[in-house]
PDB file of N, CA and C in Angstrom:
ATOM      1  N   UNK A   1      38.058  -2.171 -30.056  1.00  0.00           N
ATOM      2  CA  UNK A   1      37.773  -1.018 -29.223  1.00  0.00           C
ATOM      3  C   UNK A   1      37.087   0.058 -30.057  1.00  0.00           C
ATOM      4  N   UNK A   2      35.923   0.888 -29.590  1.00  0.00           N
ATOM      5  CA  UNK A   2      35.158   1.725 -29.975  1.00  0.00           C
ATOM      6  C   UNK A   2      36.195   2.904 -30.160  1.00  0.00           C
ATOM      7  N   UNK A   3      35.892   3.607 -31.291  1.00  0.00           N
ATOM      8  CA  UNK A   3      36.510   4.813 -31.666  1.00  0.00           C
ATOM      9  C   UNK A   3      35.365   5.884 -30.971  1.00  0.00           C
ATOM     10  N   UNK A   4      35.973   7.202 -30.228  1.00  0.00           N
ATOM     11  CA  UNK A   4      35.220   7.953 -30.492  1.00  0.00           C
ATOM     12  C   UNK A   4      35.885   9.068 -31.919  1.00  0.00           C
ATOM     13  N   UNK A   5      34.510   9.373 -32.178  1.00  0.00           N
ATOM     14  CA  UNK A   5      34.667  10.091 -33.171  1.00  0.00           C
ATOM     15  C   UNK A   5      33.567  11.250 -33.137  1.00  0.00           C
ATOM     16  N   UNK A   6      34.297  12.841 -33.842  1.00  0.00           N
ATOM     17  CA  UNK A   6      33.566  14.147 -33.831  1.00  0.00           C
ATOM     18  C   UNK A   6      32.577  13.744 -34.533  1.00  0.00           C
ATOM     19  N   UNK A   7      31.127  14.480 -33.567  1.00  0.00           N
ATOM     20  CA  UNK A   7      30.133  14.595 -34.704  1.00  0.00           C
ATOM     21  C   UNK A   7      29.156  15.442 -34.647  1.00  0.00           C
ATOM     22  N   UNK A   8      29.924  16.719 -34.166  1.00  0.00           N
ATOM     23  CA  UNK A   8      29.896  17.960 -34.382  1.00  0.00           C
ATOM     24  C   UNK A   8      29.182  18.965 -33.259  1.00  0.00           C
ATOM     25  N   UNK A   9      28.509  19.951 -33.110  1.00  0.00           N
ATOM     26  CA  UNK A   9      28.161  20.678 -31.847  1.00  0.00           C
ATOM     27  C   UNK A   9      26.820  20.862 -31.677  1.00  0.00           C
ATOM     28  N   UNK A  10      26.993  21.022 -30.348  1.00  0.00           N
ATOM     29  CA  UNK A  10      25.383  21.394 -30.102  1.00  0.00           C
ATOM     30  C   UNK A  10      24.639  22.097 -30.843  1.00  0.00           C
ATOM     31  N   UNK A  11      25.548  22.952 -31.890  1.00  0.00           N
ATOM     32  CA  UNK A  11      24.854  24.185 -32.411  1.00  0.00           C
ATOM     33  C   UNK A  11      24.008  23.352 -33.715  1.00  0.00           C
ATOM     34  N   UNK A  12      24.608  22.089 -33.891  1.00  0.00           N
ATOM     35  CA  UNK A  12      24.264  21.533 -35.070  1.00  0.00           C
ATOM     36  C   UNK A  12      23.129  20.562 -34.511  1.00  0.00           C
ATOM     37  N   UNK A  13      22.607  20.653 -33.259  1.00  0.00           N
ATOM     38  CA  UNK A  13      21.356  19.789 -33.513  1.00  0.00           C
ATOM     39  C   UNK A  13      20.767  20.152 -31.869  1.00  0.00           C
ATOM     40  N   UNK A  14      19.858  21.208 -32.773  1.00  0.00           N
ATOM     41  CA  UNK A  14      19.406  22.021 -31.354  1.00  0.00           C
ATOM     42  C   UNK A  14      18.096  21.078 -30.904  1.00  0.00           C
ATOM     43  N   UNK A  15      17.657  21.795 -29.679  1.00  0.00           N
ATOM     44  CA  UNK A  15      16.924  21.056 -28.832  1.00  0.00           C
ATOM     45  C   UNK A  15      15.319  20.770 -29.817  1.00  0.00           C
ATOM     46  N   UNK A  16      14.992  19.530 -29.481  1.00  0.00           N
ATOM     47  CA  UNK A  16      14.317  19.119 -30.448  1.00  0.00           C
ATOM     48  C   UNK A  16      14.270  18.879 -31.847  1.00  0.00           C
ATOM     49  N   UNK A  17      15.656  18.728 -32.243  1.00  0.00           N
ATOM     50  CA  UNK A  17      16.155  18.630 -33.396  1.00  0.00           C
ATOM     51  C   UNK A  17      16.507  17.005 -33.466  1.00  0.00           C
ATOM     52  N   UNK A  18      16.739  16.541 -34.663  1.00  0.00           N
ATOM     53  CA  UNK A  18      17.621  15.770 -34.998  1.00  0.00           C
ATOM     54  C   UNK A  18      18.398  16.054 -36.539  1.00  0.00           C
ATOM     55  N   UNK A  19      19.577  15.041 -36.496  1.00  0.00           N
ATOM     56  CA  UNK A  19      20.433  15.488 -37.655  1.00  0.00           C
ATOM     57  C   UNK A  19      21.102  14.287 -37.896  1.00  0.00           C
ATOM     58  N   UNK A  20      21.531  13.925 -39.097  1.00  0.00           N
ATOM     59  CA  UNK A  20      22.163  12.429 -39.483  1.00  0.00           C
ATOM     60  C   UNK A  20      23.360  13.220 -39.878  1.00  0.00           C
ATOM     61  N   UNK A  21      24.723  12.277 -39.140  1.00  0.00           N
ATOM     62  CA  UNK A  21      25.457  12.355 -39.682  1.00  0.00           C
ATOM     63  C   UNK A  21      26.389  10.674 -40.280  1.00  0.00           C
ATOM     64  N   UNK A  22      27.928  11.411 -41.067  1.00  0.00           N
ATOM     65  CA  UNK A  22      28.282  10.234 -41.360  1.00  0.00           C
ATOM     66  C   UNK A  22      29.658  10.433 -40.866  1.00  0.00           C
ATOM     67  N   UNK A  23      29.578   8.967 -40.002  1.00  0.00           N
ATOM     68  CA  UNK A  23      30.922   8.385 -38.821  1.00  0.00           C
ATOM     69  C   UNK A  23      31.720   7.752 -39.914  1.00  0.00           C
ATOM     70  N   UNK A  24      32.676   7.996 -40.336  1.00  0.00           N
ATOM     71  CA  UNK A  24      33.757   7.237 -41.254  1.00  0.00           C
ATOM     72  C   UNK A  24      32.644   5.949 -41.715  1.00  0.00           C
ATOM     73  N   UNK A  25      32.136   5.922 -42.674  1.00  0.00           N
ATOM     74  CA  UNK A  25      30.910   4.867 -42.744  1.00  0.00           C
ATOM     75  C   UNK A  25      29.699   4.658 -42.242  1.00  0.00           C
ATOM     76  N   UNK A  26      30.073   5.010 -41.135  1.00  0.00           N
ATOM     77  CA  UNK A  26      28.881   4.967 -39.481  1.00  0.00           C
ATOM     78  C   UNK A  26      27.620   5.965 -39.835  1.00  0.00           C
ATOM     79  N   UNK A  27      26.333   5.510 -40.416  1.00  0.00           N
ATOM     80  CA  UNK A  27      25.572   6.132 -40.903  1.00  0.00           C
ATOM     81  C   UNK A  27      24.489   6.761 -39.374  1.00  0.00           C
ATOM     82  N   UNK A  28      24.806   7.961 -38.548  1.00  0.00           N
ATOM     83  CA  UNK A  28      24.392   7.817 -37.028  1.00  0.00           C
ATOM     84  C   UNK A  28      23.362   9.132 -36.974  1.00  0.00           C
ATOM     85  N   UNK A  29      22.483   8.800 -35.782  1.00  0.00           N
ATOM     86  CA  UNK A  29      21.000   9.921 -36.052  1.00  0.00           C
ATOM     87  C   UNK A  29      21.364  10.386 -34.628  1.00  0.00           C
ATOM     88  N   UNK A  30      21.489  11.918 -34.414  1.00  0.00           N
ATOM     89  CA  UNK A  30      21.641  12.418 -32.994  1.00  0.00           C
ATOM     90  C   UNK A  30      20.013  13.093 -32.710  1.00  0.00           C
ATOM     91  N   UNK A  31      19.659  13.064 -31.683  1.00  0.00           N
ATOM     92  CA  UNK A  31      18.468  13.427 -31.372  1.00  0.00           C
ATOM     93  C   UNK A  31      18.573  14.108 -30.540  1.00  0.00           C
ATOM     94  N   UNK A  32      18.207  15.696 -30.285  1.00  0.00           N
ATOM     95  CA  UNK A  32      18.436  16.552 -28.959  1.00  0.00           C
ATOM     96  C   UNK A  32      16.922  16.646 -28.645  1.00  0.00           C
ATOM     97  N   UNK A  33      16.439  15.957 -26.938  1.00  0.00           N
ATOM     98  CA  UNK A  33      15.537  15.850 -26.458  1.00  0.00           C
ATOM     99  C   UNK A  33      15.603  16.969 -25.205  1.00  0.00           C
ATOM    100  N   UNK A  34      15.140  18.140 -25.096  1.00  0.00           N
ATOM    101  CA  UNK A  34      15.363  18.725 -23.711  1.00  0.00           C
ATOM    102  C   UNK A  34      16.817  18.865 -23.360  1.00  0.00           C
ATOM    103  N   UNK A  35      17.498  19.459 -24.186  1.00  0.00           N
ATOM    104  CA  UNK A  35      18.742  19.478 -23.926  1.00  0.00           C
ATOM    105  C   UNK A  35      19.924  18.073 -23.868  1.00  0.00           C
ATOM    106  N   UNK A  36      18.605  17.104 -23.876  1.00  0.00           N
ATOM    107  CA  UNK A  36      19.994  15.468 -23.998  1.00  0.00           C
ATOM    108  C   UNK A  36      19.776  15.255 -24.943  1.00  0.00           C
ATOM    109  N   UNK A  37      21.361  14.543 -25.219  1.00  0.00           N
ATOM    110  CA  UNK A  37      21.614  14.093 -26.580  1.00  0.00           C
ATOM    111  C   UNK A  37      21.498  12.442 -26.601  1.00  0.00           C
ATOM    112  N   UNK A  38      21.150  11.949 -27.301  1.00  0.00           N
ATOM    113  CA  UNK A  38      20.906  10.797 -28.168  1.00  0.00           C
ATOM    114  C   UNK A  38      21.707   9.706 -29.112  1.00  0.00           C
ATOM    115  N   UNK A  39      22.092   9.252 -29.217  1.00  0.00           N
ATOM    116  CA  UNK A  39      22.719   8.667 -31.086  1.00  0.00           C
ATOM    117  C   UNK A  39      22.153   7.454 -31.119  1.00  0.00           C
ATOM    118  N   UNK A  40      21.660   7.012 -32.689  1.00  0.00           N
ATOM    119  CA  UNK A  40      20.943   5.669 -32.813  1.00  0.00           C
ATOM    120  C   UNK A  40      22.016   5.499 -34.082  1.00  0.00           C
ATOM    121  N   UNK A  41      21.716   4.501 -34.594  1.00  0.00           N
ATOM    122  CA  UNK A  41      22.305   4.175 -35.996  1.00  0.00           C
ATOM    123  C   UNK A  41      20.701   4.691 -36.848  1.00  0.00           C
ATOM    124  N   UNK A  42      21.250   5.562 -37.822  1.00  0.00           N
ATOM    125  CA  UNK A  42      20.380   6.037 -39.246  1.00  0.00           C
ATOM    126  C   UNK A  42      19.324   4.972 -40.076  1.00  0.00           C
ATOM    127  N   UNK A  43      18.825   4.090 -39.078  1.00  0.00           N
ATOM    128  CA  UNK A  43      18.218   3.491 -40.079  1.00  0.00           C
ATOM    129  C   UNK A  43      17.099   2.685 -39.112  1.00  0.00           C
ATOM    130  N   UNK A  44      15.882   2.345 -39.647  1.00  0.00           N
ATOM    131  CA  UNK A  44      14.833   1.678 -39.487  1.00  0.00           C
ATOM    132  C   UNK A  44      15.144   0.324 -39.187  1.00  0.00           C
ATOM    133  N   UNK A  45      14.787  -0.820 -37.959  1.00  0.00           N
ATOM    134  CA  UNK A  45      15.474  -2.247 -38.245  1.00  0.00           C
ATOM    135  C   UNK A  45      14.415  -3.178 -38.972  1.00  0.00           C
ATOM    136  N   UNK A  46      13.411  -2.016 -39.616  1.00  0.00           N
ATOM    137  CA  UNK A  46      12.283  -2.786 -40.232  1.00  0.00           C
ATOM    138  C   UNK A  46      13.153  -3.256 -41.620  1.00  0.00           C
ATOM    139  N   UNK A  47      13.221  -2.006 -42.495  1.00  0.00           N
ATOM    140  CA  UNK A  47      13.531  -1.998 -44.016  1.00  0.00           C
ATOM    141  C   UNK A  47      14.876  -1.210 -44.117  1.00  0.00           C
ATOM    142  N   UNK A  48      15.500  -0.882 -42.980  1.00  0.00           N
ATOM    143  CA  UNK A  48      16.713   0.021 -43.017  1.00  0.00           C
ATOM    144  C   UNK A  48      16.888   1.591 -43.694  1.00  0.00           C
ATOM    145  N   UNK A  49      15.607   2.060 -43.596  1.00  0.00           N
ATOM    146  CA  UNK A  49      14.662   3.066 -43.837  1.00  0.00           C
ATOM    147  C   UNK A  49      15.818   4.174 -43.401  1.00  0.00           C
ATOM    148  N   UNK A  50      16.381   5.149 -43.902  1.00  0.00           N
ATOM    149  CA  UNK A  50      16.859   5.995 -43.125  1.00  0.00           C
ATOM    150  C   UNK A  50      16.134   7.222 -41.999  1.00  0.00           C
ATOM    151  N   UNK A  51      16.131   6.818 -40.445  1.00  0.00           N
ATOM    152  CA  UNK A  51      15.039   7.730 -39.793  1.00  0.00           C
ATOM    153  C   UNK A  51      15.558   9.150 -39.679  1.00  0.00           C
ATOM    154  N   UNK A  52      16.445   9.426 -40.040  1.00  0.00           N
ATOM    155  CA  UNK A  52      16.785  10.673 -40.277  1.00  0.00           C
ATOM    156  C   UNK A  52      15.534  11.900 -41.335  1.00  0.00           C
ATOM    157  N   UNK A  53      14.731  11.225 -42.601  1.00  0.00           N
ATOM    158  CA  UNK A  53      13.434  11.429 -43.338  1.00  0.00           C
ATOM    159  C   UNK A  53      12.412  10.965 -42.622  1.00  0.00           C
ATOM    160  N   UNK A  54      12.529  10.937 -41.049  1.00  0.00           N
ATOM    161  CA  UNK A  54      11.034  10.847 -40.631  1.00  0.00           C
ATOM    162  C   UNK A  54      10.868  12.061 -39.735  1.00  0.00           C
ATOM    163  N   UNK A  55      10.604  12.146 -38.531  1.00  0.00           N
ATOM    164  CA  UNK A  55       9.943  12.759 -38.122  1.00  0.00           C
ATOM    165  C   UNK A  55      10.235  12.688 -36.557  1.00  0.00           C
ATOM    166  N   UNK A  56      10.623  13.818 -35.486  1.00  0.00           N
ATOM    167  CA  UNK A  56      10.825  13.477 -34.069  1.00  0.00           C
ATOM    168  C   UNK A  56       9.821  14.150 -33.599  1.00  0.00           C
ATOM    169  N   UNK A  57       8.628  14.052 -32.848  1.00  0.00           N
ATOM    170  CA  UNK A  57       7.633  14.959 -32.343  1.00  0.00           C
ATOM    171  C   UNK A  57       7.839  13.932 -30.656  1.00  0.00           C
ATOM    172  N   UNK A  58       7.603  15.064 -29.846  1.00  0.00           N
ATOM    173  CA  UNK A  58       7.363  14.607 -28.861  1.00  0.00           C
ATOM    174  C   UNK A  58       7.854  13.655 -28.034  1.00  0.00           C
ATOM    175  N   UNK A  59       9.209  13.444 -28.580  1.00  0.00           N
ATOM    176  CA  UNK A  59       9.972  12.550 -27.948  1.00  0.00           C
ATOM    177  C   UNK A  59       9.749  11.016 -28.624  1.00  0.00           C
ATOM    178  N   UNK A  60       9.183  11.354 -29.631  1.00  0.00           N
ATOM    179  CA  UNK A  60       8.913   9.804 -30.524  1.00  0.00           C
ATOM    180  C   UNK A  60       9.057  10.090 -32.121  1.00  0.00           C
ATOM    181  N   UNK A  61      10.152   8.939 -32.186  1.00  0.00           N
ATOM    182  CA  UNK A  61      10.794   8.988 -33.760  1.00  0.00           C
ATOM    183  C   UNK A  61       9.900   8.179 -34.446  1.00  0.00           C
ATOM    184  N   UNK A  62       9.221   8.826 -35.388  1.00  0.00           N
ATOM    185  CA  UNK A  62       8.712   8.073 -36.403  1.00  0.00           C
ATOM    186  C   UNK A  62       9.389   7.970 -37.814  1.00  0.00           C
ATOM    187  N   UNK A  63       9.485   6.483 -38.433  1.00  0.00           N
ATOM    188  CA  UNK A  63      10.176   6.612 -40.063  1.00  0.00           C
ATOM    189  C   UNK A  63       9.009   6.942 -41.008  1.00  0.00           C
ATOM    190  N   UNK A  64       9.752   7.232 -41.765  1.00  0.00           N
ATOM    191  CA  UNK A  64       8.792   8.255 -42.675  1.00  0.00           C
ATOM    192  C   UNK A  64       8.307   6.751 -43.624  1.00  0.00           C
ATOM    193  N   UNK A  65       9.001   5.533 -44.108  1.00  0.00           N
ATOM    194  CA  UNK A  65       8.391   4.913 -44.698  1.00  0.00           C
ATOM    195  C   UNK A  65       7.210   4.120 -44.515  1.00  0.00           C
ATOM    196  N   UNK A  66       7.395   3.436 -43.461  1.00  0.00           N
ATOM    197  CA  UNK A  66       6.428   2.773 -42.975  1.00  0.00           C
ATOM    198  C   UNK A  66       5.179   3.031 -41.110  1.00  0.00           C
ATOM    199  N   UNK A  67       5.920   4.090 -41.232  1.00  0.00           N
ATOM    200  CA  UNK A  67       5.717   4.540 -40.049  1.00  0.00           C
ATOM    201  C   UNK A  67       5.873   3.933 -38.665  1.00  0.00           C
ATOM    202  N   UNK A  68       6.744   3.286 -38.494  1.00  0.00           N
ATOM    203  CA  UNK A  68       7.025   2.721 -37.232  1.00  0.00           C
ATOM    204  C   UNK A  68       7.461   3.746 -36.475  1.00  0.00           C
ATOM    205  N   UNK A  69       7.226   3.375 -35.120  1.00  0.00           N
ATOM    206  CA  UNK A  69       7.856   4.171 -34.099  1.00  0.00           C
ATOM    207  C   UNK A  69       8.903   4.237 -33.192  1.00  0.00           C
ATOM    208  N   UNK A  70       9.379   4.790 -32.535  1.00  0.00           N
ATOM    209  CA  UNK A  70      10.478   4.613 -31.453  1.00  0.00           C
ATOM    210  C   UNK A  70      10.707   5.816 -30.249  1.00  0.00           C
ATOM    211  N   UNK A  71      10.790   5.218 -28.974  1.00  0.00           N
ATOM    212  CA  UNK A  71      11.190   6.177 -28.240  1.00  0.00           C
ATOM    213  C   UNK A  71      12.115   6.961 -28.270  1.00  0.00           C
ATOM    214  N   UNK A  72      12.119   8.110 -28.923  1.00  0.00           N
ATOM    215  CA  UNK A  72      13.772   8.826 -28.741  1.00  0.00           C
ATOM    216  C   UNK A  72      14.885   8.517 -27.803  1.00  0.00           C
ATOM    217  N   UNK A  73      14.505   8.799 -26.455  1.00  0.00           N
ATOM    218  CA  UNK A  73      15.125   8.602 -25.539  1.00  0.00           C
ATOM    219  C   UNK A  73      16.102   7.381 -24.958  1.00  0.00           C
ATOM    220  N   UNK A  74      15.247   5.836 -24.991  1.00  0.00           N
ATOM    221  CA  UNK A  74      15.293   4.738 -24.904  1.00  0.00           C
ATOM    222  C   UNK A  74      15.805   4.079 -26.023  1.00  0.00           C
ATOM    223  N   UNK A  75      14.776   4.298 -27.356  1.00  0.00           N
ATOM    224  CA  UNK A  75      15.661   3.700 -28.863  1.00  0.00           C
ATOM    225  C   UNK A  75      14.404   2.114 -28.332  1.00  0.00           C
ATOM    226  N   UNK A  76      13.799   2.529 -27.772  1.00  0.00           N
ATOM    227  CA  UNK A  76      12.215   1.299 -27.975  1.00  0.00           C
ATOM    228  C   UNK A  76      10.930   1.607 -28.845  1.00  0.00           C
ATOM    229  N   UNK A  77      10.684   0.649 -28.853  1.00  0.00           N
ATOM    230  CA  UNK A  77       9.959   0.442 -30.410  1.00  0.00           C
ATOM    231  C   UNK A  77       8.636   0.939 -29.097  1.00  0.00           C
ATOM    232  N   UNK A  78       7.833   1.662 -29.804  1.00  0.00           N
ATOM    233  CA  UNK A  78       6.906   2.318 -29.737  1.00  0.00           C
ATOM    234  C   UNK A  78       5.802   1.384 -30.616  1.00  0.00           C
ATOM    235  N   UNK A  79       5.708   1.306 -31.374  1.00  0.00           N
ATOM    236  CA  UNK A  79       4.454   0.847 -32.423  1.00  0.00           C
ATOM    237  C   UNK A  79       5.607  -0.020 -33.580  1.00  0.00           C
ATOM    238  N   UNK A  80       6.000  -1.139 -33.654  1.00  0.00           N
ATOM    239  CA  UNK A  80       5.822  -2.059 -32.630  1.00  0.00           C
ATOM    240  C   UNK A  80       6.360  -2.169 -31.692  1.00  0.00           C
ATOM    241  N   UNK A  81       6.414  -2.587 -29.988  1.00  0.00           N
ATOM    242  CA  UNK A  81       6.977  -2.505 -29.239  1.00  0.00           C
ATOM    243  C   UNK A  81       7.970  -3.564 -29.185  1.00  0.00           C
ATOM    244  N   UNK A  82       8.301  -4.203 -30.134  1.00  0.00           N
ATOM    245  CA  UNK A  82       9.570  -6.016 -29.976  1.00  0.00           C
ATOM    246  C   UNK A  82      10.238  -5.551 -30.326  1.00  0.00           C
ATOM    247  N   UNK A  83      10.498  -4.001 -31.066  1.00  0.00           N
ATOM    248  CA  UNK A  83      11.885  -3.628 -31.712  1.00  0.00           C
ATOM    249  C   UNK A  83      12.211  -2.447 -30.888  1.00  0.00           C
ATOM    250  N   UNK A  84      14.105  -2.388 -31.382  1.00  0.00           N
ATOM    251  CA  UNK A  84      14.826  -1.604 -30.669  1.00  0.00           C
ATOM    252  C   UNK A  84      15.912  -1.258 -31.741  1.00  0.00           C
ATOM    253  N   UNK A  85      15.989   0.164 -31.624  1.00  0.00           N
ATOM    254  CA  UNK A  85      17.072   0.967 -32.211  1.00  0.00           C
ATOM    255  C   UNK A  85      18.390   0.538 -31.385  1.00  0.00           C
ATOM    256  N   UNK A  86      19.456   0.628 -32.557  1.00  0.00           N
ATOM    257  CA  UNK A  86      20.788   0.211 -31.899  1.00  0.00           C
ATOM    258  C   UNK A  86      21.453   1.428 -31.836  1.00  0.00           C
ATOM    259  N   UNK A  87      21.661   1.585 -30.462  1.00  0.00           N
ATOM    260  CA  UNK A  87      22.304   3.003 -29.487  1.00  0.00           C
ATOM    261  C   UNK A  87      23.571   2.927 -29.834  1.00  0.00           C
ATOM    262  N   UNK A  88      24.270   4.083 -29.575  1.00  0.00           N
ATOM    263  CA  UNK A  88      25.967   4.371 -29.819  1.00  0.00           C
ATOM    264  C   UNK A  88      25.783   4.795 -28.650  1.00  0.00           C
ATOM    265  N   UNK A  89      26.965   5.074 -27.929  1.00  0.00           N
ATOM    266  CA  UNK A  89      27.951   5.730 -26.878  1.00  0.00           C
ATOM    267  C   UNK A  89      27.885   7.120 -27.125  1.00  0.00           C
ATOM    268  N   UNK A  90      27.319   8.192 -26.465  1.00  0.00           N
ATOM    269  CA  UNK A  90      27.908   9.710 -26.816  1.00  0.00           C
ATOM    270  C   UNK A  90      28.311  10.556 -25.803  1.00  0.00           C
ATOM    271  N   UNK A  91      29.398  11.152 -26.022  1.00  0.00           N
ATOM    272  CA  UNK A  91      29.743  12.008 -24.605  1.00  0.00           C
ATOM    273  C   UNK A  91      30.354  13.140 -25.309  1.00  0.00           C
ATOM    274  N   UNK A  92      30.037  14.663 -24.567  1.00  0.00           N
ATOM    275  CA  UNK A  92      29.743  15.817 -24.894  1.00  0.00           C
ATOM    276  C   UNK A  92      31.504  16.302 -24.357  1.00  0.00           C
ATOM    277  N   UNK A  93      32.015  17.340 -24.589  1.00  0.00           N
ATOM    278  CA  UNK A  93      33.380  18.052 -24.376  1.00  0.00           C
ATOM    279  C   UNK A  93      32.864  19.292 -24.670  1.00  0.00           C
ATOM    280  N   UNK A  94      32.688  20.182 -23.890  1.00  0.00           N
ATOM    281  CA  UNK A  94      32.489  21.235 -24.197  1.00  0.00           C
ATOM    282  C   UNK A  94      30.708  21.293 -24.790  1.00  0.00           C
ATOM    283  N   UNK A  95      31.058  21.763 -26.148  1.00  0.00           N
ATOM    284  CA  UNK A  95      29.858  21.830 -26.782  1.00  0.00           C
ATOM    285  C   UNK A  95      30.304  20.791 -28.171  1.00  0.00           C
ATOM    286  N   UNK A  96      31.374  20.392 -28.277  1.00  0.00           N
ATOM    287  CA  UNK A  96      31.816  19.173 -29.030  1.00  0.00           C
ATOM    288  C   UNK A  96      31.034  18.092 -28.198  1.00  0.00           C
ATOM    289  N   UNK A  97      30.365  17.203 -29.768  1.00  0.00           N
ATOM    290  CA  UNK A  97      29.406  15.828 -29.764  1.00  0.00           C
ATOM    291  C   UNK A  97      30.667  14.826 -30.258  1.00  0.00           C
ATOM    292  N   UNK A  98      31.116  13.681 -29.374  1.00  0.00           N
ATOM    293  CA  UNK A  98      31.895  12.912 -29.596  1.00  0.00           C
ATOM    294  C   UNK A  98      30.781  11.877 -29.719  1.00  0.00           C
ATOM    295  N   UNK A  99      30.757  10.804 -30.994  1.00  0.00           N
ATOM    296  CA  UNK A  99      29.918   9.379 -30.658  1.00  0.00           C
ATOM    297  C   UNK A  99      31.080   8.089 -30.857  1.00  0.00           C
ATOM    298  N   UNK A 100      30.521   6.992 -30.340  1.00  0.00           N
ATOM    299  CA  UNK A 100      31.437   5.947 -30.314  1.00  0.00           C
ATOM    300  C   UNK A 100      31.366   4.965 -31.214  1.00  0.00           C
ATOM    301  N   UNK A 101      32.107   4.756 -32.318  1.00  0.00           N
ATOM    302  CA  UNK A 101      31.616   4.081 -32.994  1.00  0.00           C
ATOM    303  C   UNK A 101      33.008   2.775 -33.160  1.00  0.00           C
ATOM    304  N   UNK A 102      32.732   1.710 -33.868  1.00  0.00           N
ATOM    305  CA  UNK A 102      33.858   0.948 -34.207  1.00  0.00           C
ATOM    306  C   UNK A 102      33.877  -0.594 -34.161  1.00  0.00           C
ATOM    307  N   UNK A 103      34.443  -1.271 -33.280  1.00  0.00           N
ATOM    308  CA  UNK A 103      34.581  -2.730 -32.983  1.00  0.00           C
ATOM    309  C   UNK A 103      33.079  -3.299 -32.001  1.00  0.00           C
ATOM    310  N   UNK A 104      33.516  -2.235 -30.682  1.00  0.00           N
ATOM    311  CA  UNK A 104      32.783  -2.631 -29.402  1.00  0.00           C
ATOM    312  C   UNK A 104      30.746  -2.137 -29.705  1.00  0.00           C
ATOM    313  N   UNK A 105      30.546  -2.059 -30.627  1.00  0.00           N
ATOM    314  CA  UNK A 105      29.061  -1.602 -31.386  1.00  0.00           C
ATOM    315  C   UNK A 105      28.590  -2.835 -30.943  1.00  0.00           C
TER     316      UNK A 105
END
């Protein structure tokens, strides 16, 4: 069963922001798009690139190493389109960011 676990407030990843944090191990990237929130796992499924050192413009995550892309929103590969970011569970309390992390991943 998925843990949720704190990972911190809105204040910490304002709109059009993103911010990496670390889930008891759980290396996780929150992305605030227009007021929604996001969570991917911190890393590229090219080279395991951390995308947290790239770049969110426009609703598209680019890694800073190789430049691949991804839809923020979706967690679809943009440039190339066969890949996909692996999504977490997130649900908001207040202005507390709970993500789900654990077994059920």
């Amino acid at each position: 069963m998925a843990a949720w676990l704190f990972a911190g407030t809105l204040d910490d990843v304002w709109e059009g922001e993103m911010c990496a944090v670390d889930l008891d191990g759980a290396e996780v990237l929150l992305c605030n798009l227009d007021g929604e929130l996001f969570a991917y796992e911190d890393r590229c499924p090219h080279l395991a690139n951390p995308l947290s050192q790239g770049d969110l413009s426009e609703g598209v995550l680019t890694c800073a190493a190789h430049e691949w892309q991804f839809d923020a929103r979706s967690g679809h590969g943009v440039n190339p389109a066969s890949v996909c970011l692996h999504r977490y569970p997130l649900r908001l309390d207040g202005d507390r960011i709970f993500v789900g992390v654990g077994e059920d991943e």
